[in-house]
C-alpha atoms as a PDB file:
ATOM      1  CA  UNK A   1     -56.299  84.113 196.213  1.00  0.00           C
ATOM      2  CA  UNK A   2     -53.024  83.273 194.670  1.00  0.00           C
ATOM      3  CA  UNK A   3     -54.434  84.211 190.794  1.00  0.00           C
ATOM      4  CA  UNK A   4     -55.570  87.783 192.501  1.00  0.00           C
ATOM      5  CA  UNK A   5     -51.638  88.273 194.003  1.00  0.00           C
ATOM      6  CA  UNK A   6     -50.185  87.093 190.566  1.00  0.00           C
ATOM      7  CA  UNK A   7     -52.824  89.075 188.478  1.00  0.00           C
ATOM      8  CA  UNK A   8     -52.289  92.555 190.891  1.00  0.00           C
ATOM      9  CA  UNK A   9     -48.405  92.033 190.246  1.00  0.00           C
ATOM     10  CA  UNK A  10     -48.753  91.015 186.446  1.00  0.00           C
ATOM     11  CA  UNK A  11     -50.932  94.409 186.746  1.00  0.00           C
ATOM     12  CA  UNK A  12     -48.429  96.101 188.475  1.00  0.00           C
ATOM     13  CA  UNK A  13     -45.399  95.371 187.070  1.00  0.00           C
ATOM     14  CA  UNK A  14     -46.452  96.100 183.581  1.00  0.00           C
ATOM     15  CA  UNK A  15     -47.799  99.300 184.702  1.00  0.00           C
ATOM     16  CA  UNK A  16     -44.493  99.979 186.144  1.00  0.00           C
ATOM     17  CA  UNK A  17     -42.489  99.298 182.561  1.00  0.00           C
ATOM     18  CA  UNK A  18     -45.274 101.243 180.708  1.00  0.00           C
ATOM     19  CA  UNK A  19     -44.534 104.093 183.053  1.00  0.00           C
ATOM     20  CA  UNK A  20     -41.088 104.017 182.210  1.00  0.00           C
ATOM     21  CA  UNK A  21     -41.149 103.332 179.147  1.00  0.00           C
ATOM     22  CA  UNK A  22     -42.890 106.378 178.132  1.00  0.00           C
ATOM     23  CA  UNK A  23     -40.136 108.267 180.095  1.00  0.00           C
ATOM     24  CA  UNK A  24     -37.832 106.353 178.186  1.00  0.00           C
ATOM     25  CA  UNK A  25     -39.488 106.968 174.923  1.00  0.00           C
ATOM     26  CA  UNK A  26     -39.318 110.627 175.475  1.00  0.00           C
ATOM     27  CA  UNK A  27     -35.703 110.921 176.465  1.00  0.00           C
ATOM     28  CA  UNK A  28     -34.694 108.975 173.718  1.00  0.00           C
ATOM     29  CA  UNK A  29     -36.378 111.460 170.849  1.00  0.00           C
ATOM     30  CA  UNK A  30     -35.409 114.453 172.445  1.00  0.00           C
ATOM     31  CA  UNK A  31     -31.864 113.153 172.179  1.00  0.00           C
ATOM     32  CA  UNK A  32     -32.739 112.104 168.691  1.00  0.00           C
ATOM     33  CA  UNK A  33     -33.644 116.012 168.178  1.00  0.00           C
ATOM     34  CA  UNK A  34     -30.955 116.569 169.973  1.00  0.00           C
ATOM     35  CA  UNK A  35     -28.183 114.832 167.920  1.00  0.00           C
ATOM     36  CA  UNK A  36     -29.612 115.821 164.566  1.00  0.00           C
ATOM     37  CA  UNK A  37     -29.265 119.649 165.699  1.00  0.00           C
ATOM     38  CA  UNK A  38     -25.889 118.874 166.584  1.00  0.00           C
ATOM     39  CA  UNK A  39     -24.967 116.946 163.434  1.00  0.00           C
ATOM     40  CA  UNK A  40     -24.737 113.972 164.553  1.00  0.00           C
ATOM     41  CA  UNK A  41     -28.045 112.545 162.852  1.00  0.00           C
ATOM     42  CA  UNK A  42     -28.715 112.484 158.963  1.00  0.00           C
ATOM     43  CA  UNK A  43     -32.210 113.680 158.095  1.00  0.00           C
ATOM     44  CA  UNK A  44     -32.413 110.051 156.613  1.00  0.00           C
ATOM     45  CA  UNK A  45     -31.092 108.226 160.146  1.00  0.00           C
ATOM     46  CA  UNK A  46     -33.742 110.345 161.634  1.00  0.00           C
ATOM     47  CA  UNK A  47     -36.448 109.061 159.281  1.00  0.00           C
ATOM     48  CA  UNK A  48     -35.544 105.423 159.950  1.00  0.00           C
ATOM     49  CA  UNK A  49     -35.421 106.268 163.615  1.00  0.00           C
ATOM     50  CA  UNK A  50     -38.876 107.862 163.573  1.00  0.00           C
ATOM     51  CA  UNK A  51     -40.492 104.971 161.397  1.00  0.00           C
ATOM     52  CA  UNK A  52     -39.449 102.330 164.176  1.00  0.00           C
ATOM     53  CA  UNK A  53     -40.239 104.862 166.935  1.00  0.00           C
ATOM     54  CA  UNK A  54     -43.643 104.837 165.689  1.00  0.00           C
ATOM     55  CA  UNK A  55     -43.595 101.019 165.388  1.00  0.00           C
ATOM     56  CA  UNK A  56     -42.623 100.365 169.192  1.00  0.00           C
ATOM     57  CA  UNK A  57     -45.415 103.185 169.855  1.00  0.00           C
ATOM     58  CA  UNK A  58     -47.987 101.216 168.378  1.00  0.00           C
ATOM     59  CA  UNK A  59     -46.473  98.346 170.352  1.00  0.00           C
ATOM     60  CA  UNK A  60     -46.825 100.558 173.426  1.00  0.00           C
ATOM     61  CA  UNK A  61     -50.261 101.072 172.913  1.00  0.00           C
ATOM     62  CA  UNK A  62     -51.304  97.669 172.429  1.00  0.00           C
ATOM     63  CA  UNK A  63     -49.776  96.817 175.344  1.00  0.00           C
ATOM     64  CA  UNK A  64     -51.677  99.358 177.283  1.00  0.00           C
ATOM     65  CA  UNK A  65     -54.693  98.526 175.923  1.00  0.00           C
ATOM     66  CA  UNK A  66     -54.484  94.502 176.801  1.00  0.00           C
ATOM     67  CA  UNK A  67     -53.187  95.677 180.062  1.00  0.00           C
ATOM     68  CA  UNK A  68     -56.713  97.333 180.298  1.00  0.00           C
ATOM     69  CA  UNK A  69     -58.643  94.683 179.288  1.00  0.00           C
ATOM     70  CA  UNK A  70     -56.831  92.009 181.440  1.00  0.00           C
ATOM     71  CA  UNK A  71     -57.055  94.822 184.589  1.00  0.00           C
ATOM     72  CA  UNK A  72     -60.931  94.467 183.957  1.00  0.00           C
ATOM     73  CA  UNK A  73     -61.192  90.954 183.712  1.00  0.00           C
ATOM     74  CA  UNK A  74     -58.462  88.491 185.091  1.00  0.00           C
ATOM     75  CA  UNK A  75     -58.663  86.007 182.589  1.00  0.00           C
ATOM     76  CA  UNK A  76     -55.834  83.437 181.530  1.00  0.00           C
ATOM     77  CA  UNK A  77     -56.546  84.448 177.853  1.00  0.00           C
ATOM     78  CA  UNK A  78     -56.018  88.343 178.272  1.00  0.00           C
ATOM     79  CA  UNK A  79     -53.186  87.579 180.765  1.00  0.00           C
ATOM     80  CA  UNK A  80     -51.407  86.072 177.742  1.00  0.00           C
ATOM     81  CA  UNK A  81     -52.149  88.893 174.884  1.00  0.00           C
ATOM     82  CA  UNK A  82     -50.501  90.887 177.934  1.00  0.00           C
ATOM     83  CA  UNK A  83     -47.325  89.026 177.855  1.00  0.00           C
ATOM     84  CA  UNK A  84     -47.449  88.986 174.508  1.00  0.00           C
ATOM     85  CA  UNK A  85     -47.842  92.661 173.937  1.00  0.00           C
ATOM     86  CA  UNK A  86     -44.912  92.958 176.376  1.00  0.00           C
ATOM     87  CA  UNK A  87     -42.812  90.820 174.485  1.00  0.00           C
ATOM     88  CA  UNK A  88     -43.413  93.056 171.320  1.00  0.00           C
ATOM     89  CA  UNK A  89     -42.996  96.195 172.947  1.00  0.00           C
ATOM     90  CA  UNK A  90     -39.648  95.065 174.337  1.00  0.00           C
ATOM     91  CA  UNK A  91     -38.786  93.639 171.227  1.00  0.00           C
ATOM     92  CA  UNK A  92     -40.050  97.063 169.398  1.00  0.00           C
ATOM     93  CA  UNK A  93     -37.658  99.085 172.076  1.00  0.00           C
ATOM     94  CA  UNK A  94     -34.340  97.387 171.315  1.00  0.00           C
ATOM     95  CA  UNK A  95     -34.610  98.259 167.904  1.00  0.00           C
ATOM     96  CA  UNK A  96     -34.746 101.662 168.383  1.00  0.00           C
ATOM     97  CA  UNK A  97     -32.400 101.520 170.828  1.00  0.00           C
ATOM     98  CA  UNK A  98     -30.211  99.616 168.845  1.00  0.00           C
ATOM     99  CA  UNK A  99     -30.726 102.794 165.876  1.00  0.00           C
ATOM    100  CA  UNK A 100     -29.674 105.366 168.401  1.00  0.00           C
ATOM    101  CA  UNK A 101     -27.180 103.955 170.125  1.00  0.00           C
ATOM    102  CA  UNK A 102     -25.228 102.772 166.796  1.00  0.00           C
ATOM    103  CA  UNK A 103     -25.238 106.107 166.338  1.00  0.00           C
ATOM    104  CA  UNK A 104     -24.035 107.381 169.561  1.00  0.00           C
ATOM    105  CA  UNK A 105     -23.366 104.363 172.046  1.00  0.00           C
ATOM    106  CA  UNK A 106     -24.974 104.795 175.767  1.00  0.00           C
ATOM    107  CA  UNK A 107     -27.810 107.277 174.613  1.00  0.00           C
ATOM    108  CA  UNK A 108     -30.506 105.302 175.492  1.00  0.00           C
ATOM    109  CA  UNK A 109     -31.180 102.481 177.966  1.00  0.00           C
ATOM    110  CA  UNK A 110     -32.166  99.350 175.653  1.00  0.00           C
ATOM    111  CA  UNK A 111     -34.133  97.912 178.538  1.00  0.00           C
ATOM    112  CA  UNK A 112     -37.613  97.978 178.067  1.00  0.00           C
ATOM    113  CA  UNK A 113     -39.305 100.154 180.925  1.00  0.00           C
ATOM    114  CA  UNK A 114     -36.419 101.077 182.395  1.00  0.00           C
ATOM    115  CA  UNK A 115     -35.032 104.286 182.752  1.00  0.00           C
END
């Protein structure tokens, strides 16, 4: 019983942080948009934030796809290419928090799957 409670709130929590991260995700690229139309963005900042955007995407995908496979099956072994996939994806996030926020500090919240 206590692997079901700590798989359902593995489950859950990461479902939580993929929700928000997503939300995250797009605020921070329509503020990207955003600050380039205002000037505040180089068309070559903007190329350097999209290539890591798409970096923590694929990170963000991964991560929803172990969190699939681990839903499905419980085991130790998918548990931990979840937390791994988490780790990346957070990992992933701060840098492209870290790119927009250099350029404008307080854009975007570098806290994984939060909002």
């Amino acid at each position: 019983m206590a692997m079901v409670v700590s798989c359902g709130t593995l489950i859950k929590n990461t479902y939580v942080a993929l929700s928000f991260s997503k939300v995250g995700y797009d605020k921070a690229m329509t503020s990207v948009a955003d600050l380039q139309r205002q000037g505040f963005i180089t068309l070559q900042q903007r190329e350097e934030i999209n290539k890591v955007a798409k970096i923590f995407k694929e990170a963000h995908n991964t991560l929803v796809d172990a969190l699939e496979v681990y839903a499905r099956t419980g085991l130790a072994g998918d548990k931990d290419k979840v937390l791994t996939a988490m780790t990346s994806a957070t990992s992933k996030w701060s840098q492209v928090a870290k790119l927009i926020n250099t350029i404008k500090p307080g854009t975007v919240n570098p806290t994984f799957g939060k909002e």
